[in-house]
C-alpha atoms as a PDB file:
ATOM      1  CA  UNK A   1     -11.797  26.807 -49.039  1.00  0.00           C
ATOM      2  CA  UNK A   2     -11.901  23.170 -47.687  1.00  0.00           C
ATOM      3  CA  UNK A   3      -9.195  22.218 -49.984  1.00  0.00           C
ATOM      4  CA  UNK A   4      -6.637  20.228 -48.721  1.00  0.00           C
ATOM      5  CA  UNK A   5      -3.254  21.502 -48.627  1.00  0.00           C
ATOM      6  CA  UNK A   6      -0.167  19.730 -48.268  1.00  0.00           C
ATOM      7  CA  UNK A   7       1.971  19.650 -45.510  1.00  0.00           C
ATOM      8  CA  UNK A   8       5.497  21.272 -47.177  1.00  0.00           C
ATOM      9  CA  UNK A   9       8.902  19.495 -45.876  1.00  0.00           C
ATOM     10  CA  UNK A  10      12.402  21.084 -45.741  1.00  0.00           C
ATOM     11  CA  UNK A  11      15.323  18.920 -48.163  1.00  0.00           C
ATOM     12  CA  UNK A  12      16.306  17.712 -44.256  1.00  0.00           C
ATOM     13  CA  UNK A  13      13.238  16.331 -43.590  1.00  0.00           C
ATOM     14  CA  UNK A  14      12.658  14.697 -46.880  1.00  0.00           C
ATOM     15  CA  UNK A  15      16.567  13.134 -46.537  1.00  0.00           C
ATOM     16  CA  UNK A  16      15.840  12.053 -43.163  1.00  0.00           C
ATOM     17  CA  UNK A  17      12.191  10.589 -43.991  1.00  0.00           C
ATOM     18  CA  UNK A  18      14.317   8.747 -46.822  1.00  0.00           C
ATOM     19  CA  UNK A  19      17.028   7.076 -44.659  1.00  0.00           C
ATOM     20  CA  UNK A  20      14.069   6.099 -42.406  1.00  0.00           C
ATOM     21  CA  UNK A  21      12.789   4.010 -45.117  1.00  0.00           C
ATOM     22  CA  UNK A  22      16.001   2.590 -46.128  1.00  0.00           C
ATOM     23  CA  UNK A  23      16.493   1.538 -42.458  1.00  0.00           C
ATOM     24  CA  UNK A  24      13.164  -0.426 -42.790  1.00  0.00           C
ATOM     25  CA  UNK A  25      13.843  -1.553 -45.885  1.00  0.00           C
ATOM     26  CA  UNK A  26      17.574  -3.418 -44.713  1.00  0.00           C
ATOM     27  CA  UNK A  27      16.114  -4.603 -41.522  1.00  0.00           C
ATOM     28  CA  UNK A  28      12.903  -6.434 -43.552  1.00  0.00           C
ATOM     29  CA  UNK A  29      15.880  -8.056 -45.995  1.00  0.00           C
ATOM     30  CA  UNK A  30      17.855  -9.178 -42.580  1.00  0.00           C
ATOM     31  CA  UNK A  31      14.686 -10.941 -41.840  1.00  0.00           C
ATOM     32  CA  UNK A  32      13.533 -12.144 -44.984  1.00  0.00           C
ATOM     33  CA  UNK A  33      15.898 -15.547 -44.684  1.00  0.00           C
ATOM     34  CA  UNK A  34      15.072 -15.611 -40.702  1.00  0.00           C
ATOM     35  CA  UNK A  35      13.144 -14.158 -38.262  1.00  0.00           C
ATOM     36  CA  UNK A  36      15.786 -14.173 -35.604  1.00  0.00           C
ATOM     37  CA  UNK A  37      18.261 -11.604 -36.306  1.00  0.00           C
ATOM     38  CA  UNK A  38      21.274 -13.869 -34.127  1.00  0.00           C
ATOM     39  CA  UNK A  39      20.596 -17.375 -36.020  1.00  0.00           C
ATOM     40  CA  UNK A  40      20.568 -14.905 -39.297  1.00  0.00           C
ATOM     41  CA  UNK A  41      24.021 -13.745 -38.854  1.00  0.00           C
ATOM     42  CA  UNK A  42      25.185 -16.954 -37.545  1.00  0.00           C
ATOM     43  CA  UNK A  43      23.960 -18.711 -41.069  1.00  0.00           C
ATOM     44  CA  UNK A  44      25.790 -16.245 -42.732  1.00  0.00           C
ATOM     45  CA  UNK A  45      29.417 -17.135 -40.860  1.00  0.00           C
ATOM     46  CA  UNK A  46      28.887 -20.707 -41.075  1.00  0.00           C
ATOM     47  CA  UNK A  47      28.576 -20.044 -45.249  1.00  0.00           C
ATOM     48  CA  UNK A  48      31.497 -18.247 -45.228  1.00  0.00           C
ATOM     49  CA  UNK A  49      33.391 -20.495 -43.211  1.00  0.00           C
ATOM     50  CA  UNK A  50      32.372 -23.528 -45.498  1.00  0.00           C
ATOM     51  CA  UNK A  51      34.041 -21.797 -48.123  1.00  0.00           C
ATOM     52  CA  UNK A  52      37.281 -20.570 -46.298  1.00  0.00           C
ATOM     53  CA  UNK A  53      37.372 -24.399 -45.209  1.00  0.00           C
ATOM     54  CA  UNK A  54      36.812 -25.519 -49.387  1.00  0.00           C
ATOM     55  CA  UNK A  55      39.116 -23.023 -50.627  1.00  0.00           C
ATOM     56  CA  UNK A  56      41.693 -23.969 -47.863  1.00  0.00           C
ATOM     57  CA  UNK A  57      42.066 -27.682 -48.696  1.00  0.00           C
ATOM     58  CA  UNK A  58      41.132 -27.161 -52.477  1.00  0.00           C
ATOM     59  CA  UNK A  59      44.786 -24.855 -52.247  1.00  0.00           C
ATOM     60  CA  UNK A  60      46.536 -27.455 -50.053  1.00  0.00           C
ATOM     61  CA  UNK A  61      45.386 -30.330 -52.361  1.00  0.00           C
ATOM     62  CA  UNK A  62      46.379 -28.907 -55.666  1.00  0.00           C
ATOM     63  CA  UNK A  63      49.462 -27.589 -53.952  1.00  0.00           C
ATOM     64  CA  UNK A  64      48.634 -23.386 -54.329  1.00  0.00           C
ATOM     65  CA  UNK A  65      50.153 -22.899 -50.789  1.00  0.00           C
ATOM     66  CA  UNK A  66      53.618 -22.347 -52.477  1.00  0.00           C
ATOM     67  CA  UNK A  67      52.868 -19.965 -54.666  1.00  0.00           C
ATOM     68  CA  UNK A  68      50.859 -17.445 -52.237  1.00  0.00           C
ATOM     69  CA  UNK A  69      52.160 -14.775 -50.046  1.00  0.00           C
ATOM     70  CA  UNK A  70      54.499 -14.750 -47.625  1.00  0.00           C
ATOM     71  CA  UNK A  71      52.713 -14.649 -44.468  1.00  0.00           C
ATOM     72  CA  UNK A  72      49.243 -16.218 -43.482  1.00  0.00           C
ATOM     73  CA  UNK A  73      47.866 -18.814 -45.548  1.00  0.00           C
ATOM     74  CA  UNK A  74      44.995 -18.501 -43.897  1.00  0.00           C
ATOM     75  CA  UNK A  75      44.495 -14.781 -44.280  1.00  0.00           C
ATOM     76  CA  UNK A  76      45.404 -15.100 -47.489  1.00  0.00           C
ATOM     77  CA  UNK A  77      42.607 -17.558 -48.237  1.00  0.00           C
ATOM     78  CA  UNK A  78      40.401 -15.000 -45.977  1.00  0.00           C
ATOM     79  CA  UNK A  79      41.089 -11.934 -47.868  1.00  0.00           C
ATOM     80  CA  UNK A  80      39.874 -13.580 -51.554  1.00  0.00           C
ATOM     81  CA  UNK A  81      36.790 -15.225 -49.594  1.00  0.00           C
ATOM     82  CA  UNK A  82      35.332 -12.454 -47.669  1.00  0.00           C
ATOM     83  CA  UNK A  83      35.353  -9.985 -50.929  1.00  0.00           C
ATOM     84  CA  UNK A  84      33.875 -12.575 -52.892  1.00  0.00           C
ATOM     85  CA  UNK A  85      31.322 -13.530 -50.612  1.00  0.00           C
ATOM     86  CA  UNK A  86      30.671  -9.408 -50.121  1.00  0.00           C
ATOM     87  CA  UNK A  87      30.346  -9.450 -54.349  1.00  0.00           C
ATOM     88  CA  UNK A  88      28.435 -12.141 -54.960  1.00  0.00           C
ATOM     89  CA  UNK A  89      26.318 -11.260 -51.617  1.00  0.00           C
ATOM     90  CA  UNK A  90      25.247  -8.032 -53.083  1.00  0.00           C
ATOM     91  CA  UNK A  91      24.346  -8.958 -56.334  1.00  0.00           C
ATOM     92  CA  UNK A  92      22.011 -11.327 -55.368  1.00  0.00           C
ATOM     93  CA  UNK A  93      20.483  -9.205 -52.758  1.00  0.00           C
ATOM     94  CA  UNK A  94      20.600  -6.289 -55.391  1.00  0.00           C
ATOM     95  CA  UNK A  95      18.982  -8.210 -58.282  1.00  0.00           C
ATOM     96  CA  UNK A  96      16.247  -9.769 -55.955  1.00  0.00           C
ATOM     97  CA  UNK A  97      15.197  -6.386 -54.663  1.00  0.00           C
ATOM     98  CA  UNK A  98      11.436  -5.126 -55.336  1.00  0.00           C
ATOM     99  CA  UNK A  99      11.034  -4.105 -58.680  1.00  0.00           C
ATOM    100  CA  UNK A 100       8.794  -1.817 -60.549  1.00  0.00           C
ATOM    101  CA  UNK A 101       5.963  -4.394 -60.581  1.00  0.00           C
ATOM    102  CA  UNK A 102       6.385  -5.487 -56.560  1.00  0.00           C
ATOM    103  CA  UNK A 103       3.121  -4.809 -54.001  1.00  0.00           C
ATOM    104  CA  UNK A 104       5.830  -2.014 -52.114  1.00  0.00           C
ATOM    105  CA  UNK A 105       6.051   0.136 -54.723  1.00  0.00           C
ATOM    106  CA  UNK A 106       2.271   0.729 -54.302  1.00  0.00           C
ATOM    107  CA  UNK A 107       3.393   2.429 -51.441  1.00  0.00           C
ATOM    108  CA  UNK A 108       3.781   6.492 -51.725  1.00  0.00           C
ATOM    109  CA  UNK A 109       7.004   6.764 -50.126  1.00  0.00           C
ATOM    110  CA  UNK A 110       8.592   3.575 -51.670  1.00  0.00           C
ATOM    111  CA  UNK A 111      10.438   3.493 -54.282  1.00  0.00           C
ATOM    112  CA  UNK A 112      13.140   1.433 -56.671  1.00  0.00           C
ATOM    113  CA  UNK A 113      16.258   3.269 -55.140  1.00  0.00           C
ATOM    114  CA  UNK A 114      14.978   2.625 -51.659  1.00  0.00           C
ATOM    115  CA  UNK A 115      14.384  -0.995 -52.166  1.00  0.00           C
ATOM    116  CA  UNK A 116      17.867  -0.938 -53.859  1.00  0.00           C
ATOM    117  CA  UNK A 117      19.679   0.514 -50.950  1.00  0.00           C
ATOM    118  CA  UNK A 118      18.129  -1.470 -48.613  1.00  0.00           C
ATOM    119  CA  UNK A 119      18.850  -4.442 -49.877  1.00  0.00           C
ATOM    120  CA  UNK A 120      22.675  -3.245 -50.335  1.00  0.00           C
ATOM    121  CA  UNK A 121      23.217  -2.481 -46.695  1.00  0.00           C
ATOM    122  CA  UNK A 122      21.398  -5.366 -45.580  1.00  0.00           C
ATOM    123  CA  UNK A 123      24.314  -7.372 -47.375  1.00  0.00           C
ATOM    124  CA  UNK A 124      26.703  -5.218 -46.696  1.00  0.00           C
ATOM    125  CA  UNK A 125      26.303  -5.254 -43.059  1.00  0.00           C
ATOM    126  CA  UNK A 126      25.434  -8.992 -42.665  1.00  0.00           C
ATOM    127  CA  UNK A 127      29.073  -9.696 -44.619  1.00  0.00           C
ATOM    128  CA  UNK A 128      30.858  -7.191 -42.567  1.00  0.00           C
ATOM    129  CA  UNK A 129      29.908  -8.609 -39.646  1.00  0.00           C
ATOM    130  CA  UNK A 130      30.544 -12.487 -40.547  1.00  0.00           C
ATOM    131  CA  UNK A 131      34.198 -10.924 -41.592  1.00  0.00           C
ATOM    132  CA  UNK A 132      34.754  -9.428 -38.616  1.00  0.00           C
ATOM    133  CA  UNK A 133      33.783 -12.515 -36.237  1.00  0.00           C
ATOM    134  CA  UNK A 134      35.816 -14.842 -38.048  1.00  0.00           C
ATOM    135  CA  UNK A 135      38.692 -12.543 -37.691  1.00  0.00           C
ATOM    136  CA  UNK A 136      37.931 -12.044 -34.088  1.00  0.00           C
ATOM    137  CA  UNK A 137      37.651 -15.777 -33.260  1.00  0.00           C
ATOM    138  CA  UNK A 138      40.720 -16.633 -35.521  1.00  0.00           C
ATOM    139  CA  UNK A 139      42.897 -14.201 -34.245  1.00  0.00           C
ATOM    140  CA  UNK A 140      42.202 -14.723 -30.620  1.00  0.00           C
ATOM    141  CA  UNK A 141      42.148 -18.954 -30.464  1.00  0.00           C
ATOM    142  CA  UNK A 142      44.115 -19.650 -33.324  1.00  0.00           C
ATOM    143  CA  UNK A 143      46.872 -17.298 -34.230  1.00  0.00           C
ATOM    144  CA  UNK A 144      47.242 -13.776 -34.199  1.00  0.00           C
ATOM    145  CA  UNK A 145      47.022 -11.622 -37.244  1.00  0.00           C
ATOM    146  CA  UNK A 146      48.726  -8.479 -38.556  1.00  0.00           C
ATOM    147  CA  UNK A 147      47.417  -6.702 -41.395  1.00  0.00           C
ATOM    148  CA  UNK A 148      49.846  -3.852 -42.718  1.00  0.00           C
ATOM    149  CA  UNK A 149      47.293  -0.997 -44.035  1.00  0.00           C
ATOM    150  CA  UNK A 150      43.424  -2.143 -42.057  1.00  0.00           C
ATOM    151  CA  UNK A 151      41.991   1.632 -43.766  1.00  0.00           C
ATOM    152  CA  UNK A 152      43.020   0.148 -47.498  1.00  0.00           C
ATOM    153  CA  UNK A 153      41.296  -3.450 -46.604  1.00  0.00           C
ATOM    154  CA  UNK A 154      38.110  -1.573 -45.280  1.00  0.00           C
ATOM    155  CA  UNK A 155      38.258   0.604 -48.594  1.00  0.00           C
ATOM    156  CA  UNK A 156      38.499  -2.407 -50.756  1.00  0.00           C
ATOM    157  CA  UNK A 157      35.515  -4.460 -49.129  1.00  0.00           C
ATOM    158  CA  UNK A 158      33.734  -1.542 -49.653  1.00  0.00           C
ATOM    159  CA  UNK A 159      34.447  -1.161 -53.198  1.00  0.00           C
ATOM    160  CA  UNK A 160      33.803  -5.110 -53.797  1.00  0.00           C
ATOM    161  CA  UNK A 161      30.507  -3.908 -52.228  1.00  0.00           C
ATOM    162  CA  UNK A 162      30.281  -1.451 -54.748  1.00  0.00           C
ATOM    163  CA  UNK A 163      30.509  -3.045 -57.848  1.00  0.00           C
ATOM    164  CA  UNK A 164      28.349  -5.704 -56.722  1.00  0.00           C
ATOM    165  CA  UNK A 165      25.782  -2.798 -56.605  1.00  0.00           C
ATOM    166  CA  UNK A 166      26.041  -2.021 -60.198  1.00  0.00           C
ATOM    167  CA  UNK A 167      26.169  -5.107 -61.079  1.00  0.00           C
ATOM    168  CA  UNK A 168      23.061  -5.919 -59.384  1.00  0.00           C
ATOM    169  CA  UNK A 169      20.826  -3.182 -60.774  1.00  0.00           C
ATOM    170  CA  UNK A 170      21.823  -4.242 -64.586  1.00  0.00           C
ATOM    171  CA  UNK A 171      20.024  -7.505 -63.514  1.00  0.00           C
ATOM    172  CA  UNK A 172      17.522  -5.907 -61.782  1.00  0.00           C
ATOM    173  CA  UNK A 173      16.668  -3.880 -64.452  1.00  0.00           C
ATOM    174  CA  UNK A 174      16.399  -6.956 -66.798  1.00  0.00           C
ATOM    175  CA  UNK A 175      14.557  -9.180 -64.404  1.00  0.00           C
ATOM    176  CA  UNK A 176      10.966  -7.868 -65.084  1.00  0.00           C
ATOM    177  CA  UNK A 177      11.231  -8.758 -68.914  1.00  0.00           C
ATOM    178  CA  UNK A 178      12.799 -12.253 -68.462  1.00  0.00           C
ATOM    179  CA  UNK A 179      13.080 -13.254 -64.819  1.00  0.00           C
ATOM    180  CA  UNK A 180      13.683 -16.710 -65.089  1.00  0.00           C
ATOM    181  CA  UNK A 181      16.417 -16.382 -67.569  1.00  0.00           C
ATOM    182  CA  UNK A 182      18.075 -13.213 -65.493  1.00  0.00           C
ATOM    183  CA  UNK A 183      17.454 -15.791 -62.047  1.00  0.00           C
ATOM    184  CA  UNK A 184      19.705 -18.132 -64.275  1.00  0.00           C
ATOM    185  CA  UNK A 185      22.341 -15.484 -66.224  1.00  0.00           C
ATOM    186  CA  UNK A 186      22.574 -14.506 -62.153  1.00  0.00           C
ATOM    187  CA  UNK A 187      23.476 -18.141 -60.649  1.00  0.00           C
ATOM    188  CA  UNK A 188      25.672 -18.725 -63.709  1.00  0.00           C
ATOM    189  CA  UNK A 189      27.819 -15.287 -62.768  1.00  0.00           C
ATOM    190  CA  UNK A 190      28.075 -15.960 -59.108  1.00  0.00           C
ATOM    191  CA  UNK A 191      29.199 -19.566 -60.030  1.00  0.00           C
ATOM    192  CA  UNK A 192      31.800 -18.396 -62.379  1.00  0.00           C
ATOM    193  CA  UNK A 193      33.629 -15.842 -60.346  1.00  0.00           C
ATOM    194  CA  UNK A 194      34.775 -18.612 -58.070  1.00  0.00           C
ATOM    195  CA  UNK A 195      37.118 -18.945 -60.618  1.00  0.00           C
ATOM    196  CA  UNK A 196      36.849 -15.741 -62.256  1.00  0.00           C
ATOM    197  CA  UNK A 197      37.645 -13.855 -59.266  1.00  0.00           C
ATOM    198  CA  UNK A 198      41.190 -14.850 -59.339  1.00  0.00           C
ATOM    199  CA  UNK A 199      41.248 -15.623 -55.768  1.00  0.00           C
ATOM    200  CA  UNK A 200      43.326 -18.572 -55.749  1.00  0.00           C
ATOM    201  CA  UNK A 201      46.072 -16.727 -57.422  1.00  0.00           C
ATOM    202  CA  UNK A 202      48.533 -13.693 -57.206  1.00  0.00           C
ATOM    203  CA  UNK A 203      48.115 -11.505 -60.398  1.00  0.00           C
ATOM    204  CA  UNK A 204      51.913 -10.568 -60.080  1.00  0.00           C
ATOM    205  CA  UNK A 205      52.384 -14.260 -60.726  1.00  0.00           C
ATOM    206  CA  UNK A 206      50.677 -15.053 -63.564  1.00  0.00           C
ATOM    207  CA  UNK A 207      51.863 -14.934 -67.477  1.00  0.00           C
ATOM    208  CA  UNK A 208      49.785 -11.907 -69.490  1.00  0.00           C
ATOM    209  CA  UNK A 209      47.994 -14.396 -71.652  1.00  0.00           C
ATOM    210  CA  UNK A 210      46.617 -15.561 -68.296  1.00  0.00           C
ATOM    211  CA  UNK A 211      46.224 -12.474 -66.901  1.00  0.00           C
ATOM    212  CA  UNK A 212      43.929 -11.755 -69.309  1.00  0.00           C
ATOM    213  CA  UNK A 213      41.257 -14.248 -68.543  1.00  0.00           C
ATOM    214  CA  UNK A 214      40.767 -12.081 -65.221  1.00  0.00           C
ATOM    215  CA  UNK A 215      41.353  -8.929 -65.812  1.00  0.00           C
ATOM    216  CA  UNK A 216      37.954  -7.868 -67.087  1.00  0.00           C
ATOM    217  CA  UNK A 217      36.692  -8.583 -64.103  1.00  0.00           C
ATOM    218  CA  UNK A 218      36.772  -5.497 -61.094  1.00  0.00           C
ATOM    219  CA  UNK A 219      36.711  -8.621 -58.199  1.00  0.00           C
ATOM    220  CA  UNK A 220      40.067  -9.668 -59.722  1.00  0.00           C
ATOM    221  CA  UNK A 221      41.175  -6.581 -59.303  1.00  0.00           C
ATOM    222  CA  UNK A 222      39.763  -5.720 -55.357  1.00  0.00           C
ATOM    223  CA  UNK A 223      41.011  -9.092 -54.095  1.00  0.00           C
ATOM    224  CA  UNK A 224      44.856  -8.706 -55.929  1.00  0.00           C
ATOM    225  CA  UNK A 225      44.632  -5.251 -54.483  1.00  0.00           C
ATOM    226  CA  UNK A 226      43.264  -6.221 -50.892  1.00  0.00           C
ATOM    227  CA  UNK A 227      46.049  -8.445 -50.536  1.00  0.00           C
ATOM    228  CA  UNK A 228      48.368  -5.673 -51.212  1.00  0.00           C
ATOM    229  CA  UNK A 229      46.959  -3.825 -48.397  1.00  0.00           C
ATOM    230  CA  UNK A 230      46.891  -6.700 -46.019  1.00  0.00           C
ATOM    231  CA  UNK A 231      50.132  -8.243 -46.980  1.00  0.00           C
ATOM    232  CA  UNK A 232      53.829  -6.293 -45.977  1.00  0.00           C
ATOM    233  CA  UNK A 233      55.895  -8.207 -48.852  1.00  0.00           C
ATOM    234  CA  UNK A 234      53.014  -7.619 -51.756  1.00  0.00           C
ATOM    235  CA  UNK A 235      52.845  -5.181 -54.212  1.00  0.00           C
ATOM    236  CA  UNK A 236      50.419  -5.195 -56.968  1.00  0.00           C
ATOM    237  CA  UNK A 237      51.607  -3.889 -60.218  1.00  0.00           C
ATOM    238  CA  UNK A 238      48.741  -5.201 -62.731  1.00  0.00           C
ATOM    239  CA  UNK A 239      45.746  -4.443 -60.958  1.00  0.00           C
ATOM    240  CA  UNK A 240      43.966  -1.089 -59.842  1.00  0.00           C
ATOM    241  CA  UNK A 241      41.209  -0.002 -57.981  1.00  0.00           C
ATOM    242  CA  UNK A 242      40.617   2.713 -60.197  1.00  0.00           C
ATOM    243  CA  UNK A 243      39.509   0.222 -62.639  1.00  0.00           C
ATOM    244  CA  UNK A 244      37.110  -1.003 -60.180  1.00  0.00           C
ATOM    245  CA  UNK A 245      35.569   2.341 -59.371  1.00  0.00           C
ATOM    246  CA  UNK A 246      35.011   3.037 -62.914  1.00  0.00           C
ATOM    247  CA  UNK A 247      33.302  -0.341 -63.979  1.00  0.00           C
ATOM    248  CA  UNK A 248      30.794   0.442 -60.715  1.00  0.00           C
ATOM    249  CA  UNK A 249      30.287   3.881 -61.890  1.00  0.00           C
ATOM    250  CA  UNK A 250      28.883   2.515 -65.233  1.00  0.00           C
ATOM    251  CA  UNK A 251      27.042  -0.409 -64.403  1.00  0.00           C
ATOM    252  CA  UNK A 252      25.273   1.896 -61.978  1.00  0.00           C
ATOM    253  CA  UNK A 253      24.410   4.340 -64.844  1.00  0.00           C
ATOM    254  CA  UNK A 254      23.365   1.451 -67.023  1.00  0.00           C
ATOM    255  CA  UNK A 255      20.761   0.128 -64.489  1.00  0.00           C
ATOM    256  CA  UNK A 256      19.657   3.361 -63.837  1.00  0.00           C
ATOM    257  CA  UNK A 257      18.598   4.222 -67.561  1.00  0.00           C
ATOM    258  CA  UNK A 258      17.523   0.536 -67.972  1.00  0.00           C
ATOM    259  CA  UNK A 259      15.464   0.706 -64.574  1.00  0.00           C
ATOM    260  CA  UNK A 260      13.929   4.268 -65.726  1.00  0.00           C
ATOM    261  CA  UNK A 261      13.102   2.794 -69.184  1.00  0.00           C
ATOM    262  CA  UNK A 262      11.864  -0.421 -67.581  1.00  0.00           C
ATOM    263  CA  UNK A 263       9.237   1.626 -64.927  1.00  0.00           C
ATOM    264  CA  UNK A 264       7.693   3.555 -67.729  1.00  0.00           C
ATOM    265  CA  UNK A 265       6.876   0.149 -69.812  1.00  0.00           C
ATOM    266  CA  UNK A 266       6.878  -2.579 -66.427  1.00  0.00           C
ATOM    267  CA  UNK A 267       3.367  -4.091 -65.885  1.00  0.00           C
ATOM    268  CA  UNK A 268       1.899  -6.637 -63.342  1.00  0.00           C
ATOM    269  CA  UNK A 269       0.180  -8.637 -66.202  1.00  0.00           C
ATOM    270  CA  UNK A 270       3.562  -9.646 -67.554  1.00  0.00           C
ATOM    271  CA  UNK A 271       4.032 -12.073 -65.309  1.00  0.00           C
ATOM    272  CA  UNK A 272       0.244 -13.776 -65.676  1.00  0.00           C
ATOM    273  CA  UNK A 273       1.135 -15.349 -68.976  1.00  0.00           C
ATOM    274  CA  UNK A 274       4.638 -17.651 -67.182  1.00  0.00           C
END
């Protein structure tokens, strides 16, 4: 009789009580680096700058300008940086995100794929906005731009967003067990793809035993094909974004086996003994 019973929510609620908590989630990574949400963003556009301004002269000095598109140089040197900063963004973010053993999952609501997505949007929407400001200010004080297919370039900064996702729950899913050597494996992979990435160079343009060295690699392939969609006179005709899609799709389903197997053996004293 003086039970307690349960107060039974519709799917709508439930989904809606969910996206709440992702909200919170993205908005406590946003503040995480800085408590002011302005100077945050503004951080985050003076990084990418200092790498549009490094790639820029590293191009000019090793004379790369001659054997990019037609068009922009600077766009071109915009269009490799922003989806590598987007990547590499969202793997960090992803793989730092509260794991099975963090104080929020003691929370009832809270959960792994919460924390995940959270963390996700919070990069994806501090990149998206850095982008788009440094477009802004470029195109309206310095020169104007023209990009041939904008719906294509939005789809492929998602997707570099995407596979930065699954990339980031793999290491996420090994962190608990080793985190100082995952912390390491992940600085030595976001290093790497500065070259890696393949955003220096045209795909069309390089010889297949070259080609090879990138193609493994889906932000090879969402940078050749961004500048396809951002570039009239460029076709890609070695990369795909179906490749991309696919490597996502299974990293995602390998971190979420190895986060489920993970959970069931993850336990706070692990970390007493480091």
């Amino acid at each position: 009789m003086f039970r307690h019973k349960p107060f039974e929510r519709s799917w709508i609620g439930l989904g809606f009580e969910t996206l709440e908590l992702i909200y919170h989630v993205s908005v406590r990574n946003l503040r995480r680096s800085h408590n002011n949400a302005m100077l945050g963003l503004v951080m985050s556009i003076v990084q990418s700058l200092i790498m549009l301004l490094v790639m820029f002269f590293m191009m000019q000095l090793f004379g790369m300008r001659r054997i990019a598109v037609r068009g922009d140089f600077m766009l071109y040197v915009m269009s490799g940086v922003f989806m590598y900063m987007t990547h590499i963004k969202t793997i960090r973010a992803v793989s730092g995100a509260d794991g099975p053993t963090s104080a929020m999952m003691m929370h009832a609501p809270m959960n792994p794929i919460i924390s995940i997505m959270g963390a996700a949007l919070a990069a994806l929407y501090q990149q998206t906005l850095s982008a788009a400001a440094i477009l802004f200010v470029y195109h309206a004080a310095w020169s104007p731009i023209t990009i041939d297919e904008p719906v294509g370039l939005l789809g492929m900064h998602l997707l570099s967003w995407f596979s930065g996702i699954g990339i980031g729950m793999v290491f996420l899913s090994a962190k608990p067990w080793q985190p100082e050597l995952i912390g390491i494996v992940v600085s030595l992979y976001t290093r790497a793809n500065v070259i890696a990435s393949g955003k220096m160079v045209l795909a069309n343009n390089l010889a297949p035993n070259r080609r090879a060295w990138f193609d493994w690699n889906p932000l090879f392939h969402t940078i050749d094909q961004t500048r396809g969609f951002v570039f009239l006179n460029y076709t890609p005709r070695y990369t795909s974004y179906e490749y991309a899609i696919c490597y996502a799709l299974v990293c995602i389903l390998i971190g979420l086996m190895a986060e489920f197997f993970t959970r069931q053996h993850a336990s706070v004293s692990w970390g007493k003994g480091r």
